[in-house]
Protein backbone atom coordinates (compact mmCIF):
# COMPACT_ATOMS: atom_id res chain seq x y z
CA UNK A 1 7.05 31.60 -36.61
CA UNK A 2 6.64 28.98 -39.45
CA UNK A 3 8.68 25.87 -39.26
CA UNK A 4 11.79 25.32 -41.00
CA UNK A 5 11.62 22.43 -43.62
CA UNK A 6 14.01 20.45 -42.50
CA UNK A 7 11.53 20.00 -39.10
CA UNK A 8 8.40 19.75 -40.99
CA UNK A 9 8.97 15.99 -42.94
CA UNK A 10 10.30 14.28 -39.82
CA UNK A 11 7.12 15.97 -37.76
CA UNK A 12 5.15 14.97 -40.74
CA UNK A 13 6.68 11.74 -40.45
CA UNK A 14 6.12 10.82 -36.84
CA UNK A 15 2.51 11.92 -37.23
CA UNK A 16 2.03 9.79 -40.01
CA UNK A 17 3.51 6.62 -38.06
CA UNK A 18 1.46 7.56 -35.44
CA UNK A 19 -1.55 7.24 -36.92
CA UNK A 20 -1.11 4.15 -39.08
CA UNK A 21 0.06 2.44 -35.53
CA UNK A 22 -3.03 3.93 -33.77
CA UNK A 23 -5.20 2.38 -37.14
CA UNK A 24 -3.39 -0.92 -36.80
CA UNK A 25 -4.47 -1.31 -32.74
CA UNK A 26 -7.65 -0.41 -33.51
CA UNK A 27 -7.82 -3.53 -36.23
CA UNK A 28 -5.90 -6.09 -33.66
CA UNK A 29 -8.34 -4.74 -31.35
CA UNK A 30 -11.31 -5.58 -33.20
CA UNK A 31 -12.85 -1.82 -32.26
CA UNK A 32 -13.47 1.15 -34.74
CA UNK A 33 -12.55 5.04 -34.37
CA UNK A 34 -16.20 6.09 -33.77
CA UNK A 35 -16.03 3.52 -30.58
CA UNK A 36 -12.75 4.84 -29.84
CA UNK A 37 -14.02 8.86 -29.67
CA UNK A 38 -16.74 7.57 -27.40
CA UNK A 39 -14.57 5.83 -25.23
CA UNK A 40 -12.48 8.96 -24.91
CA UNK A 41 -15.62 11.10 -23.89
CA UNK A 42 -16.12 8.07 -21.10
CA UNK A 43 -12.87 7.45 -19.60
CA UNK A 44 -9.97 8.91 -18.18
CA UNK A 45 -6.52 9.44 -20.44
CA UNK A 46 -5.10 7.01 -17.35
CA UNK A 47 -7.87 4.54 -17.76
CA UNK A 48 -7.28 4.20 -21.77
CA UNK A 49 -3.60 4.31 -21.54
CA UNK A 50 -3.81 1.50 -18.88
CA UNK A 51 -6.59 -0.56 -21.32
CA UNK A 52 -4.42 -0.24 -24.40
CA UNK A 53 -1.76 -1.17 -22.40
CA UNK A 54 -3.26 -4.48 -21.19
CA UNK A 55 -5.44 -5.10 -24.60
CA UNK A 56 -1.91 -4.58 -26.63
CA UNK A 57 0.01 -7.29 -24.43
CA UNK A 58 -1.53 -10.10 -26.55
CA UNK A 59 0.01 -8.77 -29.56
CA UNK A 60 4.26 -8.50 -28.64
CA UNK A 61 5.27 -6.80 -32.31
CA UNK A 62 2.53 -3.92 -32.02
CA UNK A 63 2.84 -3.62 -28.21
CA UNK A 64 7.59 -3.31 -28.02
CA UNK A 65 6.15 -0.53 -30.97
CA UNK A 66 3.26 1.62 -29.18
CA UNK A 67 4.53 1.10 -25.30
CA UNK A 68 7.25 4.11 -25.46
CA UNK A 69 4.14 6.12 -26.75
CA UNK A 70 2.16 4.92 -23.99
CA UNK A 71 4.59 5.38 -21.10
CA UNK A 72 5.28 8.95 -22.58
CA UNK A 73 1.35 9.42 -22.70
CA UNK A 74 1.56 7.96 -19.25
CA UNK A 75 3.78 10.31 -17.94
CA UNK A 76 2.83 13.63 -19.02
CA UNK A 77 -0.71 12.47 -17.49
CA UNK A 78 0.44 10.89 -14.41
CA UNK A 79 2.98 13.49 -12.83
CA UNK A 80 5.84 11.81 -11.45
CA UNK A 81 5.81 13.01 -7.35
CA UNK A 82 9.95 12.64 -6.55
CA UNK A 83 11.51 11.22 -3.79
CA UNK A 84 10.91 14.41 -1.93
CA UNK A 85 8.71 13.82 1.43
CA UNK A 86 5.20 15.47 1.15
CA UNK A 87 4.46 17.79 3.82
CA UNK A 88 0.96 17.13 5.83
CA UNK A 89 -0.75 20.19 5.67
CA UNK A 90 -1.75 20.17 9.36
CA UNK A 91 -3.48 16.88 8.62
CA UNK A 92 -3.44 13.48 10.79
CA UNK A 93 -2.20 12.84 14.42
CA UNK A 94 -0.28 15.31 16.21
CA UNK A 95 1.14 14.52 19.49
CA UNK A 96 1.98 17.34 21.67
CA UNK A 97 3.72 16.19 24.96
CA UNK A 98 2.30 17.59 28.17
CA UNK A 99 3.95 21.21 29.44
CA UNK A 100 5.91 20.76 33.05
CA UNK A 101 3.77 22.15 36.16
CA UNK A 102 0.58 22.58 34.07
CA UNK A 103 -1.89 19.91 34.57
CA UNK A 104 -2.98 17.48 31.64
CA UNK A 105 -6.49 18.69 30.82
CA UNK A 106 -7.48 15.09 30.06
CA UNK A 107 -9.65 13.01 32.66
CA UNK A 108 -6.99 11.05 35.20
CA UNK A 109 -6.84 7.43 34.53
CA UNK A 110 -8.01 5.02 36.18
CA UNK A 111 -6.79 1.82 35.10
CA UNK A 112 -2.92 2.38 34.16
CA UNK A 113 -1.19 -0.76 32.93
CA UNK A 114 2.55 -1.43 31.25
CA UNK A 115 2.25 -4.55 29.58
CA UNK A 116 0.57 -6.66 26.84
CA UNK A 117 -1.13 -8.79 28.99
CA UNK A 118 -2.41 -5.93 31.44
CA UNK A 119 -3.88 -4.16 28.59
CA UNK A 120 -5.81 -7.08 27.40
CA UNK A 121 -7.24 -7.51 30.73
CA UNK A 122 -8.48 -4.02 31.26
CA UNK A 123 -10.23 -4.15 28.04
CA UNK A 124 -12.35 -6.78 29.05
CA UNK A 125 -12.60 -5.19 32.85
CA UNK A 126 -13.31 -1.42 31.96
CA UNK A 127 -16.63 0.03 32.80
CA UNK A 128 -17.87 3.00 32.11
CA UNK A 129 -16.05 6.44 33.25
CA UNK A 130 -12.86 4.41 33.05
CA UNK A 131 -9.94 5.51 31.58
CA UNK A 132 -7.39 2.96 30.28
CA UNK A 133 -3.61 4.87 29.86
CA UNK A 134 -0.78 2.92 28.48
CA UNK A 135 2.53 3.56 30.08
CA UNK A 136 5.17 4.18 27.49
CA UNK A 137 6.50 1.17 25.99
CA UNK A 138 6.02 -1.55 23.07
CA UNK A 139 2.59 -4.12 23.55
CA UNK A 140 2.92 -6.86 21.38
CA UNK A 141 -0.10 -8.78 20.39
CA UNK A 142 -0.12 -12.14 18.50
CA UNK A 143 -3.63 -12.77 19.03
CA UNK A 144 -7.02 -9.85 18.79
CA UNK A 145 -8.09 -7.96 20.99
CA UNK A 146 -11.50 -7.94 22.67
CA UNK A 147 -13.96 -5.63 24.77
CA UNK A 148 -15.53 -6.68 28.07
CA UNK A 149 -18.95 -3.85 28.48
CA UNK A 150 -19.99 -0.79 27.30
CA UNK A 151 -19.25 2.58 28.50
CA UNK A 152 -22.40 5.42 28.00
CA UNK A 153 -22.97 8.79 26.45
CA UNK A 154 -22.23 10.59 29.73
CA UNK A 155 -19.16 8.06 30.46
CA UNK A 156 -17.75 6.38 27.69
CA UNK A 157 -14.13 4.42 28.18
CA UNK A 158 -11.21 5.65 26.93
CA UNK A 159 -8.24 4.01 25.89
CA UNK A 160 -4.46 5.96 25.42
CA UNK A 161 -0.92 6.30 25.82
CA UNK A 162 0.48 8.41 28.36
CA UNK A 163 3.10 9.37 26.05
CA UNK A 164 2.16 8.77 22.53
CA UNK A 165 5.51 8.98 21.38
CA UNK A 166 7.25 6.76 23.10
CA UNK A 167 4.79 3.98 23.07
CA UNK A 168 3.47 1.79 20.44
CA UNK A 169 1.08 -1.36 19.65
CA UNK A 170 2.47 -3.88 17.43
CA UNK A 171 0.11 -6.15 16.09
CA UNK A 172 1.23 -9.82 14.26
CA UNK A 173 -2.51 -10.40 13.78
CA UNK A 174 -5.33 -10.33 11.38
CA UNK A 175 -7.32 -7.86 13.45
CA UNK A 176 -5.93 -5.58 16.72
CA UNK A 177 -9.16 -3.99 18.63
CA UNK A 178 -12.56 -6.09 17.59
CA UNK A 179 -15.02 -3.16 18.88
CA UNK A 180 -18.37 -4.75 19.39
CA UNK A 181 -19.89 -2.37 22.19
CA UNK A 182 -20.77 0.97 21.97
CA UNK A 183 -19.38 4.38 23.53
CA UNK A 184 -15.53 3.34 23.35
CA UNK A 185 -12.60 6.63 22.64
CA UNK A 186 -9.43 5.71 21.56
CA UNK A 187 -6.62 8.28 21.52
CA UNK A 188 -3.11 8.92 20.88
CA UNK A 189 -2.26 5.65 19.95
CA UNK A 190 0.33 4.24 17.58
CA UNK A 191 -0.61 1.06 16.38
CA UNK A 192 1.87 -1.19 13.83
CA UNK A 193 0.77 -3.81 11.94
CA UNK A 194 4.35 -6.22 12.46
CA UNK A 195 3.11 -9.50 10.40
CA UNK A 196 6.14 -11.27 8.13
CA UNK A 197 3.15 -11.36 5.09
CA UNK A 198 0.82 -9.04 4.28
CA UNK A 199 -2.39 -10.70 3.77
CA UNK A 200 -1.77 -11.30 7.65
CA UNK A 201 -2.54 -7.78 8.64
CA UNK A 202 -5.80 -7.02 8.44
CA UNK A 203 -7.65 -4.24 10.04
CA UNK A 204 -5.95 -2.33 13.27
CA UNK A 205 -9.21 -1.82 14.62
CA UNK A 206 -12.82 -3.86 13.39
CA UNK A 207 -15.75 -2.23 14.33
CA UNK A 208 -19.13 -4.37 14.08
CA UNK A 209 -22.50 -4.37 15.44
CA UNK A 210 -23.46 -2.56 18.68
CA UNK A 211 -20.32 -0.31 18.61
CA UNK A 212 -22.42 2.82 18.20
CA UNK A 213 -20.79 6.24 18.91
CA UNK A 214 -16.78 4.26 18.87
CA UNK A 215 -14.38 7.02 18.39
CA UNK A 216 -10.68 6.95 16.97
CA UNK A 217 -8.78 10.00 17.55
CA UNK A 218 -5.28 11.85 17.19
CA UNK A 219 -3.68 8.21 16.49
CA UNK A 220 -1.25 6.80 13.89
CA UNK A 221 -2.30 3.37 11.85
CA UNK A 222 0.28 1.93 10.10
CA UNK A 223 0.53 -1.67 7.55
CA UNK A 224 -2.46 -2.84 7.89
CA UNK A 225 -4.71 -3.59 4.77
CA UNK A 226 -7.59 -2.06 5.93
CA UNK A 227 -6.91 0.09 8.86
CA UNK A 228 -10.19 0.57 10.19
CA UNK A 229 -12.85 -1.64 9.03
CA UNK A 230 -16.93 -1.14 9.75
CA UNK A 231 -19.79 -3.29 9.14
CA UNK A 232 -22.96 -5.15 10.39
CA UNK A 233 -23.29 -8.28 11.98
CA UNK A 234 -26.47 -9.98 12.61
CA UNK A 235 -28.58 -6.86 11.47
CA UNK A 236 -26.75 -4.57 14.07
CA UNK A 237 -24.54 -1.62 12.69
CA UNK A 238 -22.36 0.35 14.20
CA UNK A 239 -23.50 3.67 13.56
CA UNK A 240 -22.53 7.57 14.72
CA UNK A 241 -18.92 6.92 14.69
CA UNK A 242 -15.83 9.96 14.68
CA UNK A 243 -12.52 9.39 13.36
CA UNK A 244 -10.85 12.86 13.20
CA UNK A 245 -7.28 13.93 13.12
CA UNK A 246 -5.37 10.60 12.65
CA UNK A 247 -2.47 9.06 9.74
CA UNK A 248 -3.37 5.76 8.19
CA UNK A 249 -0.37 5.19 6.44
CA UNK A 250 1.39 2.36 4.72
CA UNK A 251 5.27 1.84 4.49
CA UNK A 252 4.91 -0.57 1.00
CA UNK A 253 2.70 -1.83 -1.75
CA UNK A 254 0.48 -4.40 0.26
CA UNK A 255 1.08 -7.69 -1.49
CA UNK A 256 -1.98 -9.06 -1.10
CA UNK A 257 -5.58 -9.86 -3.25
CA UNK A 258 -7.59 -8.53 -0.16
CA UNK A 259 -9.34 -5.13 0.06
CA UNK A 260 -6.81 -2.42 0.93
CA UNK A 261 -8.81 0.36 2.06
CA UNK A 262 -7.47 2.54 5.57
CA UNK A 263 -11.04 3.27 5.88
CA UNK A 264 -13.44 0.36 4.57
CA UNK A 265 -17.15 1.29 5.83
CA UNK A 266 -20.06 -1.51 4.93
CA UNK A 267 -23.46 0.09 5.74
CA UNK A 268 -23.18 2.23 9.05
CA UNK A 269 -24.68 5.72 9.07
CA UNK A 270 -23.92 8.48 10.31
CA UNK A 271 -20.24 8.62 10.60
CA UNK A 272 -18.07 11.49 10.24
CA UNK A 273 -14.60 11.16 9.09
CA UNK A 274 -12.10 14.25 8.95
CA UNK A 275 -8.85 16.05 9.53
CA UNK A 276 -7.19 12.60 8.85
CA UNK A 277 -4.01 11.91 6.51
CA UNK A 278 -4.32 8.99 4.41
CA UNK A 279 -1.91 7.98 2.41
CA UNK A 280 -0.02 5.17 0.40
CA UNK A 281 -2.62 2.44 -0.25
CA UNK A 282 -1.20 0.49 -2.84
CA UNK A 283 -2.81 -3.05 -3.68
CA UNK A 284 0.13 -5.10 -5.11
CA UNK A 285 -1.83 -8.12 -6.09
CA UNK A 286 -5.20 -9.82 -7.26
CA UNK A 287 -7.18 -6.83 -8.78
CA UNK A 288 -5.10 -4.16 -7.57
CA UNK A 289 -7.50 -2.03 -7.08
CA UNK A 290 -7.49 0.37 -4.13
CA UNK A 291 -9.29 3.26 -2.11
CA UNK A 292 -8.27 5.73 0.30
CA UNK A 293 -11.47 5.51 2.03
CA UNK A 294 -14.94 4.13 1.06
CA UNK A 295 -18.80 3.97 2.33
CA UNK A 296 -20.80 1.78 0.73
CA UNK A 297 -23.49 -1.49 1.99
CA UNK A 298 -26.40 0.98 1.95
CA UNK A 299 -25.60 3.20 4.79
CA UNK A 300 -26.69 6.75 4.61
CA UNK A 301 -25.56 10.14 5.61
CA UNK A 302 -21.26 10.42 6.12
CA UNK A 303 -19.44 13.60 6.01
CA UNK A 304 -15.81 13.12 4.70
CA UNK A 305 -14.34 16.42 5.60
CA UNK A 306 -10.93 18.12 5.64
CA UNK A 307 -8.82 15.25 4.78
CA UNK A 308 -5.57 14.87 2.87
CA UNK A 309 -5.27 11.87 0.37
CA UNK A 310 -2.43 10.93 -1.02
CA UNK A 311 -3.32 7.56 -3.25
CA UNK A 312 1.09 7.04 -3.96
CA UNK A 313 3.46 9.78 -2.39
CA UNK A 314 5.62 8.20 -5.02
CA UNK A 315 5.73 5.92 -8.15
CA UNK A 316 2.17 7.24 -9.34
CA UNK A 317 1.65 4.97 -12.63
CA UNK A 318 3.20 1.86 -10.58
CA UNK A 319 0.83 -1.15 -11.78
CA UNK A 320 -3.00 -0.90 -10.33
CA UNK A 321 -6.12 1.12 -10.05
CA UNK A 322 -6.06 3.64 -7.09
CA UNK A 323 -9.16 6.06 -6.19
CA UNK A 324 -9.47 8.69 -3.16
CA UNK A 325 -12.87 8.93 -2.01
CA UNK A 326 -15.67 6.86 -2.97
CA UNK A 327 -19.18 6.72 -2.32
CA UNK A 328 -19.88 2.93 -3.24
CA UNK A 329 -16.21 1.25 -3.83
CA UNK A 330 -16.53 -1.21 -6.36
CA UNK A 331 -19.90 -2.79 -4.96
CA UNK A 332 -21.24 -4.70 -2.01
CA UNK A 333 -22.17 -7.94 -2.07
CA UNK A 334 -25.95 -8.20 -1.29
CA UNK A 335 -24.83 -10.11 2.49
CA UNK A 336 -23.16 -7.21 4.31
CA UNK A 337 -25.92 -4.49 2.40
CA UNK A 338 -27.98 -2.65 5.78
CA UNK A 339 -31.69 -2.71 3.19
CA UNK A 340 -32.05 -5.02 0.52
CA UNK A 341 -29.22 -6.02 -0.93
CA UNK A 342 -28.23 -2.57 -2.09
CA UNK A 343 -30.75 -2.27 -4.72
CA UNK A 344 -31.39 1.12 -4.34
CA UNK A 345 -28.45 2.53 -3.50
CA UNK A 346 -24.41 1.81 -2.09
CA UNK A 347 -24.91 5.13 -0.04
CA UNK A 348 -27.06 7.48 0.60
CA UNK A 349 -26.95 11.68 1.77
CA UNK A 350 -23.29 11.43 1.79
CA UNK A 351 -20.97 14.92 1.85
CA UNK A 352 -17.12 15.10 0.71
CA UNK A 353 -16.14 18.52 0.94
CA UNK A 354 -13.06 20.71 2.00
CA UNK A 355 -10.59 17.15 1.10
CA UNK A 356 -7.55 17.60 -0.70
CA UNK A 357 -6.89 14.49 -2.85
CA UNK A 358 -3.81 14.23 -4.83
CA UNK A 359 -1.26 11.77 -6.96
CA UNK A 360 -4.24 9.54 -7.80
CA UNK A 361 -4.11 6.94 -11.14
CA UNK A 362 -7.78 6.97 -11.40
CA UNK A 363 -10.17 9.64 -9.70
CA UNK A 364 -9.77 11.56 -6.82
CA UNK A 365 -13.60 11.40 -6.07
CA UNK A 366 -16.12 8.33 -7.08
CA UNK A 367 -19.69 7.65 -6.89
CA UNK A 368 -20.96 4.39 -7.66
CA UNK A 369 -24.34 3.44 -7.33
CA UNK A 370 -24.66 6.30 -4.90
CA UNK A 371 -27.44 8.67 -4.83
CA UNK A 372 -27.86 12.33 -3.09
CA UNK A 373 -24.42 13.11 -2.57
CA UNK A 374 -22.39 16.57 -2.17
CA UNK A 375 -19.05 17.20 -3.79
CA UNK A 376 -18.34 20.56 -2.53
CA UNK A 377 -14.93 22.49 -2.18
CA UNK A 378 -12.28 19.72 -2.72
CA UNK A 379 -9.20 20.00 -4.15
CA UNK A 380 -7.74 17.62 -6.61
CA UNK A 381 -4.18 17.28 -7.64
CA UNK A 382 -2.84 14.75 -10.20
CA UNK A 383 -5.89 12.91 -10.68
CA UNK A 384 -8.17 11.55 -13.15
CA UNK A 385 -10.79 13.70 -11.81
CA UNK A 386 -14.47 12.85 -10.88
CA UNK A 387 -16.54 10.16 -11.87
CA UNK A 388 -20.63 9.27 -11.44
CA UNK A 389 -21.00 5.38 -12.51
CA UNK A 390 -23.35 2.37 -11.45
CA UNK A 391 -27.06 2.79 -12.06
CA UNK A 392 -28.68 5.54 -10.25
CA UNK A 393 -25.38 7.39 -9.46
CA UNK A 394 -26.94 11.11 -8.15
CA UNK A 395 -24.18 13.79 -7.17
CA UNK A 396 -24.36 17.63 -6.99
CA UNK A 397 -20.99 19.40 -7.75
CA UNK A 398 -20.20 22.58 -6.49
CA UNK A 399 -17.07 24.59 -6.26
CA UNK A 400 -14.50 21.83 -6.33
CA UNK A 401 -11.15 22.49 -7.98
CA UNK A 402 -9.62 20.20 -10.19
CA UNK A 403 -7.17 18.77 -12.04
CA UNK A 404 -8.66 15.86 -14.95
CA UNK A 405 -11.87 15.28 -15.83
CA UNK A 406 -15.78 14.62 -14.82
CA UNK A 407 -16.73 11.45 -15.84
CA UNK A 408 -20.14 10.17 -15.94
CA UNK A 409 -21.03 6.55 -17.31
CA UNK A 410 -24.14 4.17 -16.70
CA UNK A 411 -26.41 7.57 -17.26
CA UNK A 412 -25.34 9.15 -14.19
CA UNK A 413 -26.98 12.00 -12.99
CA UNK A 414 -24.78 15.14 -11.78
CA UNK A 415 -26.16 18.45 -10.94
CA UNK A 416 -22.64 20.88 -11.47
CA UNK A 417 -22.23 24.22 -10.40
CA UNK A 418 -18.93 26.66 -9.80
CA UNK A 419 -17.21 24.21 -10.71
CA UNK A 420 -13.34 24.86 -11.89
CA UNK A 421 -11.40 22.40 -14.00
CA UNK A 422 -7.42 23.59 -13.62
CA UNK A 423 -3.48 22.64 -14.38
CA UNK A 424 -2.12 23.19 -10.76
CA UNK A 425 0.64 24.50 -12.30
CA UNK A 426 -0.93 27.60 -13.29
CA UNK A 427 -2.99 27.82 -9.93
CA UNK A 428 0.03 26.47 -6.99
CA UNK A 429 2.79 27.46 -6.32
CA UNK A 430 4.07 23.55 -6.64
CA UNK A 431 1.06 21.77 -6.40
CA UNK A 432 2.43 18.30 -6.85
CA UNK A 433 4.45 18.91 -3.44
CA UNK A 434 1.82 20.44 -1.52
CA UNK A 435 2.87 23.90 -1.84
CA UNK A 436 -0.89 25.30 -2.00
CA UNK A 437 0.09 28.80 -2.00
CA UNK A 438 -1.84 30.60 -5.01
CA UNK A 439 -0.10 31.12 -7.75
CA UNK A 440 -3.02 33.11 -9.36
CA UNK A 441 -5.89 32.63 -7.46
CA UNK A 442 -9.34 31.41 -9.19
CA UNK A 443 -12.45 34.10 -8.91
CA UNK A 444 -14.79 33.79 -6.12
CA UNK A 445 -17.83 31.96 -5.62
CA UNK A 446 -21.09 32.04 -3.50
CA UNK A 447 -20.24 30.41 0.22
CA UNK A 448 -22.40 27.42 0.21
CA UNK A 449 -24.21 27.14 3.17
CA UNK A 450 -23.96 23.00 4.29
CA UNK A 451 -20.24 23.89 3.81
CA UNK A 452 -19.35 26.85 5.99
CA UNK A 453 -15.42 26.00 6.78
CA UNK A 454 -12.41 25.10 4.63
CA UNK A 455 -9.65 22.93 4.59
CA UNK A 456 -8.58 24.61 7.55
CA UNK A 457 -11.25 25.21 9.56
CA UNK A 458 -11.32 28.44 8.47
CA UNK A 459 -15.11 30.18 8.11
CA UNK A 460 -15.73 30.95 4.37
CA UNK A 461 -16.89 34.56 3.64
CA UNK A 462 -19.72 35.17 1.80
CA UNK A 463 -17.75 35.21 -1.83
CA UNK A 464 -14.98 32.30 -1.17
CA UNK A 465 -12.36 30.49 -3.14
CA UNK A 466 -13.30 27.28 -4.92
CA UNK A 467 -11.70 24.23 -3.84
CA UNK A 468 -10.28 23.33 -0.43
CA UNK A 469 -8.36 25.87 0.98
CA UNK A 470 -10.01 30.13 1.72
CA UNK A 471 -6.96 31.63 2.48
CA UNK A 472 -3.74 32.44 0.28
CA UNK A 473 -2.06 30.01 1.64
CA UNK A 474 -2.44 26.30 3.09
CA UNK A 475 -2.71 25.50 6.69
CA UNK A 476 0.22 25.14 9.27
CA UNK A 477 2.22 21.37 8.68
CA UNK A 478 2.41 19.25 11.53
């Protein structure tokens, strides 16, 4: 149907005033159109609407003109989530009290204790084979926590709550549990970061050194900067470590310039991180960049598998940079690298496959300065996309489903395959509030073999869906 006149001059119009304001930021900005194209191929729609933004503030006339065309731009690319909790999608702690008359399958304990100062002790006291329950109540700590020996492979010590529900950890400190030996479980644990600033609350649990084989399971982390933090000290790394089925959550923007990360790994190998729920990571000053979780320092060989991250569960284009997964973060200094200052690579042989990542600013999936790495299966919802950057950057791509872009700067190298680019709209039900029913479902695709399970835990069938989930619908919510 053609247009009626009367629409066609104002349309006319607005295009017109469009481009002569588009022609006079690219003169203030001392750039040219071919630049401009290239930039587009380059970067997300987010990351030029935020640039423009920021380049345009030293300029007031031209920037009160083009910021409702930005914030417009901004919103149709940055889907606004509502007010309306997300559902968990079966990911992160669940605690299911014990049945009357059956007996609790878990090994007895053998050093109960019921306050603060009692738990401190038996940290230092446990051996190996010891179990450490917490009677239900609050433990307040204003000062870290430390270990006393290690437990074994046959033995290790375990530390949990009785009741999960009714007891929690509060910690006004910069770091709960340091974990510096090796064979240590924790479980069903709530653990609250309480401090009156931000920047106070560190890391709910700091795992260095010797603490090979440390385990954090079915436990909820919540206000801390960087829930769980890993590194090296003294050329020791702590390296095989689990952390499976637990919520690292935030209740607020973290107003501080520190790294907000819930999972912040520096150059351990071997870890395996999955069925977890991580969510609302917002950096609220000094860079303001943030990641759900990261592995970088030039470890080698993590699987990030069946997790659900949520970068903001609400005001998505709120200032910052956020990012889901990331092989590399933004860089390691070349003191906490594991070989050589990171030359050669940030990480190594890493896997992210089966994760749903969603209501991201920037990417849902990074790799920087990362080389041999797997992106198979994930799902990505309200996101920039994927991006390869940093010299060397090496990814295969296989089956993921997404919503944005694949971005590759710094002559990344990225071997794609199956791979299905997507408005969730068309494919979910409601996508942007986790309803991952299909809508109309993509075609099938070869089962790869390192990735035999879904989202779910599901086995994939020889022809399976791309993206996270195998089934028509998502898994159970908590």
């Amino acid at each position: 149907m053609r247009l009626k006149t009367w629409l066609l001059y104002p349309l006319l119009g607005l295009l017109l005033l469009a481009g002569l304001l588009l022609w006079g930021a690219l003169a203030v900005l001392h750039t040219t159109p071919s630049r401009a194209l290239a930039e587009l191929d380059r970067r997300s729609p987010q990351e030029l609407i935020r640039y423009a933004d920021a380049a345009l503030l030293e300029h007031e006339e031209l920037h009160a003109l083009l910021r409702p065309l930005l914030l417009l731009a901004q919103r149709r690319v940055e889907r606004p989530t509502g007010s309306i909790p997300l559902p968990n999608l079966g990911k992160g702690h669940r605690w299911v009290e014990a049945t009357p008359g059956l007996p609790d399958e878990r090994p007895p304990a053998t050093l109960p204790v019921k306050t603060a100062a009692e738990l401190r002790q038996a940290l230092l006291q446990a051996r190996a084979g010891d179990v450490i329950e917490l009677a239900p109540g609050r433990y307040r700590f204003e000062q870290g926590l430390k270990l006393g020996g290690p437990g074994s492979g046959l033995a290790p010590i375990r530390v949990r709550a009785a009741q999960p529900k009714a007891t929690q950890i509060e910690m006004n400190t910069a770091e709960g549990f340091l974990v510096d030996q090796p064979y240590w479980v924790f479980e069903d644990l709530r653990v609250r970061g309480v401090c009156a600033s931000d920047r106070d609350c560190e890391h709910a649990f700091h795992i260095v050194a010797g603490a090979d084989f440390f385990e954090l399971r079915n436990s909820w982390l919540e206000n801390f900067n960087a829930h769980l933090k890993i590194n090296g000290v003294d050329g020791r790394w702590p390296d095989h470590g689990l952390i499976s089925r637990n919520t690292l959550s935030n209740e607020h923007p973290r107003q501080t310039a520190r790294s907000v990360t819930p999972v912040d790994l520096v150059g351990a190998n071997f870890w395996r991180i999955s069925d977890n729920l991580v969510r609302n990571f917002v950096k609220g000053e000094g860079d303001k960049v943030s990641y759900g979780i990261f592995v970088k320092g030039g470890g080698e060989g993590a699987k990030i598998e069946r997790n659900l991250v949520v970068c903001s569960p609400n005001e998505i284009s709120r200032p910052g940079v956020r990012v889901g997964i990331s092989f590399g973060g933004g860089g390691s200094d070349p003191g906490f690298c594991r070989d050589k200052g990171c030359e050669r690579y940030e990480h190594s042989a890493g896997l992210a496959a089966n994760n749903i990542v969603a209501h991201c600013n920037d990417v849902g999936l990074d790799v920087n300065h990362a080389r041999h790495i797997l992106l198979a299966h994930n799902t990505l919802v309200n996101t920039a996309g994927m991006g390869l950057r940093g010299e060397g950057s090496q990814a295969q791509l296989y089956g993921n489903l997404y919503e944005g872009k694949l971005l590759i700067k710094n002559d990344g190298k990225a071997r794609a395959e199956m791979e299905q680019p997507m408005k969730a709209a068309e494919v979910f039900g409601s996508a942007d509030n986790f309803r991952m029913d299909w809508r109309v479902a993509p075609e099938r695709i070869p089962s790869l073999p390192a990735v035999p399970l879904d989202f779910c835990g599901r086995k994939r069938p020889s022809g399976t869906y791309p993206g996270a989930q195998e089934a028509m619908a998502a898994c159970t919510d908590n």
